[in-house]
Protein backbone atom coordinates (compact mmCIF):
# COMPACT_ATOMS: atom_id res chain seq x y z
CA UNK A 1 6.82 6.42 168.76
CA UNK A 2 4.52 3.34 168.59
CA UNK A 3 2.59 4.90 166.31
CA UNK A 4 5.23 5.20 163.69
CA UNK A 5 6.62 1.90 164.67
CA UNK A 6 3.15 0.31 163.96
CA UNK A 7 2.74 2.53 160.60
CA UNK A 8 6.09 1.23 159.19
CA UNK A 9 5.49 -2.27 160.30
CA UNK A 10 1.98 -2.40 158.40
CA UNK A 11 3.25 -2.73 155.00
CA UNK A 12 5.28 -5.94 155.87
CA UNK A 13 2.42 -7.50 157.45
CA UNK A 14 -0.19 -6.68 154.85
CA UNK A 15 2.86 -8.43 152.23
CA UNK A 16 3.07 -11.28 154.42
CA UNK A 17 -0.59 -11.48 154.38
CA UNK A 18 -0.79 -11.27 150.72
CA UNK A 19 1.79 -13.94 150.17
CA UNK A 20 0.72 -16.19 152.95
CA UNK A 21 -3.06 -15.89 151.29
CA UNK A 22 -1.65 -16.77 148.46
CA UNK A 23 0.59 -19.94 148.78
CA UNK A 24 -1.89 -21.65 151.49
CA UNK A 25 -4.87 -22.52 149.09
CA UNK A 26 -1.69 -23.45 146.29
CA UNK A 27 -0.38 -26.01 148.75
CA UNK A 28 -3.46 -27.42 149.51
CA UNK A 29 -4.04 -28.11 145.72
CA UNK A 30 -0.31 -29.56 145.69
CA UNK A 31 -0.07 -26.90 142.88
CA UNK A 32 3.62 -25.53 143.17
CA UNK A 33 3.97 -22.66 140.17
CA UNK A 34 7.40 -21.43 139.48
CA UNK A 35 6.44 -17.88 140.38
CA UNK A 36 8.16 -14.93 141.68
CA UNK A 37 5.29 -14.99 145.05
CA UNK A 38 5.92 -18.65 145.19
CA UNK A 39 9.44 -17.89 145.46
CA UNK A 40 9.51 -15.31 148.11
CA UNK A 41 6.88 -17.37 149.87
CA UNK A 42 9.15 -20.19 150.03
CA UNK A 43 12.65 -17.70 151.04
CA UNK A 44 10.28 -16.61 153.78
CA UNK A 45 9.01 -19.67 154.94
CA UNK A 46 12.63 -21.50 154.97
CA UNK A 47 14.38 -18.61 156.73
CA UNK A 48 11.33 -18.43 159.47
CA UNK A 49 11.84 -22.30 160.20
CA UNK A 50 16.22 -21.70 160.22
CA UNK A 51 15.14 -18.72 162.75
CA UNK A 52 13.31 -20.70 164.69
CA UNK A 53 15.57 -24.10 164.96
CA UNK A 54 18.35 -21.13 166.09
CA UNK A 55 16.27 -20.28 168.61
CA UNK A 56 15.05 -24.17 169.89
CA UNK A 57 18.80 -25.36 168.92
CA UNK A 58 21.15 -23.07 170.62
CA UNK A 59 24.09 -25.73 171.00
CA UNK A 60 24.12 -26.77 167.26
CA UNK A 61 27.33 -27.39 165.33
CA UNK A 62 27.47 -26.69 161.53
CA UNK A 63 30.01 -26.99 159.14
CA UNK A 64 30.42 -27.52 155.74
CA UNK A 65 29.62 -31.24 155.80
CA UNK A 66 28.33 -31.78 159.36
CA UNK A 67 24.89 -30.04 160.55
CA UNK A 68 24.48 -31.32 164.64
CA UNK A 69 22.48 -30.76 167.43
């Protein structure tokens, strides 16, 4: 069952690896390109930080005008 759990997890990794390989060097350069990479790179990026602020905030208040912690 690992096995299989490992095998379907590779792909996402070796994506992420890709992507991450990809927007580092970009950064670096200050070069920010409109493309579709850059854009997934950034949708990944943003929802890893709002996961982890969920996970350091647990008392937080949003609503439509108001973020608090």
């Amino acid at each position: 069952m690992l096995g299989w759990s490992l095998l379907g997890i590779l792909p996402l990794v070796m994506l992420s690896a890709v992507v991450f390989g990809y927007m580092v060097p970009e950064l670096r350069r200050r070069h920010l390109p409109n493309s579709h990479t850059h854009k997934v790179g950034r949708m990944a990026a943003v929802t890893l930080l709002k996961t982890f602020a969920e996970f350091q905030y647990p008392r937080r208040l949003e609503t439509a005008r108001l973020v608090m912690y």
